[in-house]
N, C-alpha and C. Protein backbone atom coordinates (compact mmCIF):
# COMPACT_ATOMS: atom_id res chain seq x y z
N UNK A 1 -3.31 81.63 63.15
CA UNK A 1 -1.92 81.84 62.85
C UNK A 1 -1.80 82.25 61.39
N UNK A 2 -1.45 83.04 61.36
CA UNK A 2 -0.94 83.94 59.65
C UNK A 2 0.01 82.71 58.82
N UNK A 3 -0.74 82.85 57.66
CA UNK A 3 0.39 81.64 56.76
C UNK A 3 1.13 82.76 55.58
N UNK A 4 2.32 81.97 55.16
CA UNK A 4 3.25 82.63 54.93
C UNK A 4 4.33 81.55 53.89
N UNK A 5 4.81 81.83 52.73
CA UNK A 5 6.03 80.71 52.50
C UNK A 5 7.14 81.56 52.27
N UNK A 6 7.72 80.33 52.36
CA UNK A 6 9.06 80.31 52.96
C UNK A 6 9.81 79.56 52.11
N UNK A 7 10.90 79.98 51.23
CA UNK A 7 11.57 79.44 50.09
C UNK A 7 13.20 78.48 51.12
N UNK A 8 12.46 77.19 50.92
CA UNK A 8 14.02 76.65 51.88
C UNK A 8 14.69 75.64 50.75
N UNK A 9 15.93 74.99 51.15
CA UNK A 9 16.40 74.46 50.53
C UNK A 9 15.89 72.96 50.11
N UNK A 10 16.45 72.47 49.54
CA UNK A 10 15.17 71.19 49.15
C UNK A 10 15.90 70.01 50.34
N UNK A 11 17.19 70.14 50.65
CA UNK A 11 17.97 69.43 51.64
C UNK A 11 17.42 69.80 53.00
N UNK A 12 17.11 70.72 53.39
CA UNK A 12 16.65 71.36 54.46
C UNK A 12 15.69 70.87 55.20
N UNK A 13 14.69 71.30 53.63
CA UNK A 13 13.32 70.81 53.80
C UNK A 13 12.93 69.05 53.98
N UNK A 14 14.17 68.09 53.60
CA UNK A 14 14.14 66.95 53.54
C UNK A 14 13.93 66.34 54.83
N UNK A 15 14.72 66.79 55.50
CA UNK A 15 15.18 66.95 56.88
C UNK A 15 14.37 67.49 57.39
N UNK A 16 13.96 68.37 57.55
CA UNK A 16 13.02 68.75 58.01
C UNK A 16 11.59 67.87 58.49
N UNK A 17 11.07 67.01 57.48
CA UNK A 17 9.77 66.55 57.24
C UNK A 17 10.48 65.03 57.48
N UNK A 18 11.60 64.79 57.36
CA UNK A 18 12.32 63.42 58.47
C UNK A 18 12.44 63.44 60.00
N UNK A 19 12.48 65.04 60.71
CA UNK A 19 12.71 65.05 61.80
C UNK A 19 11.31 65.41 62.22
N UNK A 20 10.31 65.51 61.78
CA UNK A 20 8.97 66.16 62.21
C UNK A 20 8.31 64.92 61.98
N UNK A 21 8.45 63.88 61.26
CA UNK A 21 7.70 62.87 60.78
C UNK A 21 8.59 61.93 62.84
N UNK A 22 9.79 62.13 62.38
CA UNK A 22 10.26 60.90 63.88
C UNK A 22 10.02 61.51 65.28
N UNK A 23 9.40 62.86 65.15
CA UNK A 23 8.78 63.38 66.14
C UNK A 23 7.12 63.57 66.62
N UNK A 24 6.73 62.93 65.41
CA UNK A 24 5.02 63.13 65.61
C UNK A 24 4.39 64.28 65.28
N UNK A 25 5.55 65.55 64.86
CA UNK A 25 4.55 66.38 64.69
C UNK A 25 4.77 67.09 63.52
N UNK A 26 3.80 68.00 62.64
CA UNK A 26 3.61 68.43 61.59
C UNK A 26 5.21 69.35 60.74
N UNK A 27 5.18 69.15 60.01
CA UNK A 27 6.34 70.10 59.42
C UNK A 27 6.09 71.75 59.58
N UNK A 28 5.02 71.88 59.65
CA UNK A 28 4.74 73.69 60.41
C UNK A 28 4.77 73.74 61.89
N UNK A 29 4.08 72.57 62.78
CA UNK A 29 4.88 73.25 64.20
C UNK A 29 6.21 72.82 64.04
N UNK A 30 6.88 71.80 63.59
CA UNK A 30 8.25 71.28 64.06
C UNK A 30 9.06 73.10 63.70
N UNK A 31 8.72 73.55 62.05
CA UNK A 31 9.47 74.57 61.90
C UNK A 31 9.48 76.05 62.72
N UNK A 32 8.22 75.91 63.14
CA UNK A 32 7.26 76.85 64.03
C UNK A 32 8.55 76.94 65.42
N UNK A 33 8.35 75.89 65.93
CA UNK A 33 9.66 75.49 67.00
C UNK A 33 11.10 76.11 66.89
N UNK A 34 11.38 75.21 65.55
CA UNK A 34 13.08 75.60 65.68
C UNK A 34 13.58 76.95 65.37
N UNK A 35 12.44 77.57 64.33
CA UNK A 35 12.79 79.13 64.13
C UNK A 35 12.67 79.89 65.77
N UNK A 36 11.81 79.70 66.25
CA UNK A 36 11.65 80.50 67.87
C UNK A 36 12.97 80.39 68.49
N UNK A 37 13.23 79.23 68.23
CA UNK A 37 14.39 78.17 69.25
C UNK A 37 16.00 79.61 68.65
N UNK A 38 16.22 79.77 67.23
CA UNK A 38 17.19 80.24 66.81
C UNK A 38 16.67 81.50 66.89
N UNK A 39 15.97 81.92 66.72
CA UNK A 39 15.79 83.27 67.15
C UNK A 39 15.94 83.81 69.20
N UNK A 40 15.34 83.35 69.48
CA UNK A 40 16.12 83.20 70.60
C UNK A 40 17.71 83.01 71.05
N UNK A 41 17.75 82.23 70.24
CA UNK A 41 19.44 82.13 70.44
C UNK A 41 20.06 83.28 70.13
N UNK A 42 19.71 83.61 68.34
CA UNK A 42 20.67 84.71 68.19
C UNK A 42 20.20 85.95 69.04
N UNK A 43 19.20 86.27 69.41
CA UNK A 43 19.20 87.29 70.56
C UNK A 43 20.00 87.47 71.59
N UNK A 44 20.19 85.99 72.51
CA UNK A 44 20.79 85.75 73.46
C UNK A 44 22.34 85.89 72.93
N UNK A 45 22.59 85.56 71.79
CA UNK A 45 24.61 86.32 71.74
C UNK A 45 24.66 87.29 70.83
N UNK A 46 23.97 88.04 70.86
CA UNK A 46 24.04 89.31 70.19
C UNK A 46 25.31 90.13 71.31
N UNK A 47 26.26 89.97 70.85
CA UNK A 47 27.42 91.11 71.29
C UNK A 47 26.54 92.73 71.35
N UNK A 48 26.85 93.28 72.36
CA UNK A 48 26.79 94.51 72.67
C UNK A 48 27.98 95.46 71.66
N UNK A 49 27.33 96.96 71.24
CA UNK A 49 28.51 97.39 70.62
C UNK A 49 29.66 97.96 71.01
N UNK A 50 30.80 97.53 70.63
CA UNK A 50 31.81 98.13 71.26
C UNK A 50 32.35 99.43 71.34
N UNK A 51 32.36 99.82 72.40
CA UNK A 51 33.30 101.26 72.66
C UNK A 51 34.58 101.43 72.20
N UNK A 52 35.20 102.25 72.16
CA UNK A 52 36.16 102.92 71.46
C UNK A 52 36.88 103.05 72.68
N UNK A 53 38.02 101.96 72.14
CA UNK A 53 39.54 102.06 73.75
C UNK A 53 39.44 103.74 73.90
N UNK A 54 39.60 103.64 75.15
CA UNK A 54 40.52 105.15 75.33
C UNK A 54 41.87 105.01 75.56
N UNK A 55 42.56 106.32 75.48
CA UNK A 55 44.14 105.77 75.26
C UNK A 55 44.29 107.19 76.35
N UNK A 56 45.65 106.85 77.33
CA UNK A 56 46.13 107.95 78.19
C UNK A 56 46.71 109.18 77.77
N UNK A 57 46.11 109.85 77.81
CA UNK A 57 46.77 111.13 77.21
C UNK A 57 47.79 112.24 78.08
N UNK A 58 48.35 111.70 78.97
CA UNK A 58 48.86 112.64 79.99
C UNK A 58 47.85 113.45 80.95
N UNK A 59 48.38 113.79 81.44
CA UNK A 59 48.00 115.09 82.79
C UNK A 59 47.43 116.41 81.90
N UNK A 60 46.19 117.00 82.19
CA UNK A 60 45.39 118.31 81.45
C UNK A 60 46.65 118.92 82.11
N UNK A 61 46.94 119.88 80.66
CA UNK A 61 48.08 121.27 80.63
C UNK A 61 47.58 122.35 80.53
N UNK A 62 46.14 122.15 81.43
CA UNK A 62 45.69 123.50 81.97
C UNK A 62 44.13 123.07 82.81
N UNK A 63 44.24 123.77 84.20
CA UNK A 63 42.97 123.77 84.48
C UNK A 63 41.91 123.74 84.08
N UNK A 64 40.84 122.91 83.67
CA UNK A 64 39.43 122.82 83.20
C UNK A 64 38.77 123.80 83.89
N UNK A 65 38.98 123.47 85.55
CA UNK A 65 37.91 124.55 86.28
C UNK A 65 38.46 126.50 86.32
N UNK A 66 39.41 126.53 85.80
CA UNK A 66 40.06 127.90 85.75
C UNK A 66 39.68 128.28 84.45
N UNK A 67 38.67 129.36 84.48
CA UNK A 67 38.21 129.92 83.27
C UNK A 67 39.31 130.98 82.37
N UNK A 68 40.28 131.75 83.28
CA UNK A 68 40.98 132.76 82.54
C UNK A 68 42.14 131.87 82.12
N UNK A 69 42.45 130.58 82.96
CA UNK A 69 43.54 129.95 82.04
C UNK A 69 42.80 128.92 80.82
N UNK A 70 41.95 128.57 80.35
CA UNK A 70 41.35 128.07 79.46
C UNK A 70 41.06 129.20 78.42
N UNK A 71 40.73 130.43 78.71
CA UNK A 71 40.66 131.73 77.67
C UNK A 71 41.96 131.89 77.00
N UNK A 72 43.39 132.24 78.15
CA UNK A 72 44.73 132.30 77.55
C UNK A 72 44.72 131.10 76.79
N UNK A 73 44.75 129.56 76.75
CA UNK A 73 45.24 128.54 75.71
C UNK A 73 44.38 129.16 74.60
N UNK A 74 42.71 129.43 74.80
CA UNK A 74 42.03 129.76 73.78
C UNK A 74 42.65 130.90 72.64
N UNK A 75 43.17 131.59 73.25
CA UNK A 75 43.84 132.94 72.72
C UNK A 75 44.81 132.39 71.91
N UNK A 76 45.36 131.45 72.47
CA UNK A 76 47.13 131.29 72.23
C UNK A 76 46.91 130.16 71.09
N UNK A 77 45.65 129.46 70.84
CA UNK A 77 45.73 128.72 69.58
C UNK A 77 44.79 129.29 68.45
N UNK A 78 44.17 130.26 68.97
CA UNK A 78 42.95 130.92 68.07
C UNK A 78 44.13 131.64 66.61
N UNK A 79 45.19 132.18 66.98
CA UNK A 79 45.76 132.80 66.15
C UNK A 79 45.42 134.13 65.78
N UNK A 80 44.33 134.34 66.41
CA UNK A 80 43.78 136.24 66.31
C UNK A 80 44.70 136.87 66.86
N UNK A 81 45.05 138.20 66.18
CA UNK A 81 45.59 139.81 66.70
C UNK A 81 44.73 139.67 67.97
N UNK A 82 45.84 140.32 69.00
CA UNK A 82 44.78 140.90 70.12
C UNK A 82 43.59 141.83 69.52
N UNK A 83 43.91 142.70 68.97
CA UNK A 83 42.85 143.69 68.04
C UNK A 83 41.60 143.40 67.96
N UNK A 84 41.41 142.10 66.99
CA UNK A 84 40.35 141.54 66.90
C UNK A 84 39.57 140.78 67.95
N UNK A 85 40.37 140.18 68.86
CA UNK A 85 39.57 139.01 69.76
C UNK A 85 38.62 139.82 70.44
N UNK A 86 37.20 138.74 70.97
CA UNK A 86 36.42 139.49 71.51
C UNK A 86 36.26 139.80 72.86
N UNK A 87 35.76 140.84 73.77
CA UNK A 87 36.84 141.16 74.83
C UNK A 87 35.75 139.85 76.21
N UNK A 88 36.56 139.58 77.15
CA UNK A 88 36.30 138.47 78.11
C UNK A 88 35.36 138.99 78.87
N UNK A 89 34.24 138.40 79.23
CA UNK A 89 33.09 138.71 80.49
C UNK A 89 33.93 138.83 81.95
């Protein structure tokens, strides 16, 4: 097992080596334990991220599947001269 320190509080650590001592076992498995124990936990309520409400926007004011009426809105907000626009397949 890889050793490693770990800067804890001196209250922490008090406790710690009180609850590992009334348990029989060492202050590295007892901590060994409870970190798994909270890591686990916070995994287990990790909220998923939230989506973005959708809000009703009315009824489409123009066919999606109708290509020449989706070109006319296109036209009609593009603001180009007929002149310029480029001509339709």
């Amino acid at each position: 097992m890889p050793r490693t320190t770990l800067i804890i509080d001196k209250h922490v650590l008090a406790d710690l080596k009180q609850l590992a001592a009334a348990r029989g076992q060492t202050v590295s498995a007892l901590a060994d334990d409870l970190l798994r124990k909270g890591i686990e936990r916070a995994r287990s309520t990790e909220k998923p991220p939230s989506l973005p409400q959708s809000i009703n926007m009315g009824r489409a004011l123009v066919d999606v599947a109708d290509r020449n009426a989706l070109y006319d809105v296109f036209d009609r907000e593009s603001g180009f001269p007929e002149s310029i626009k480029p001509p339709r397949s």
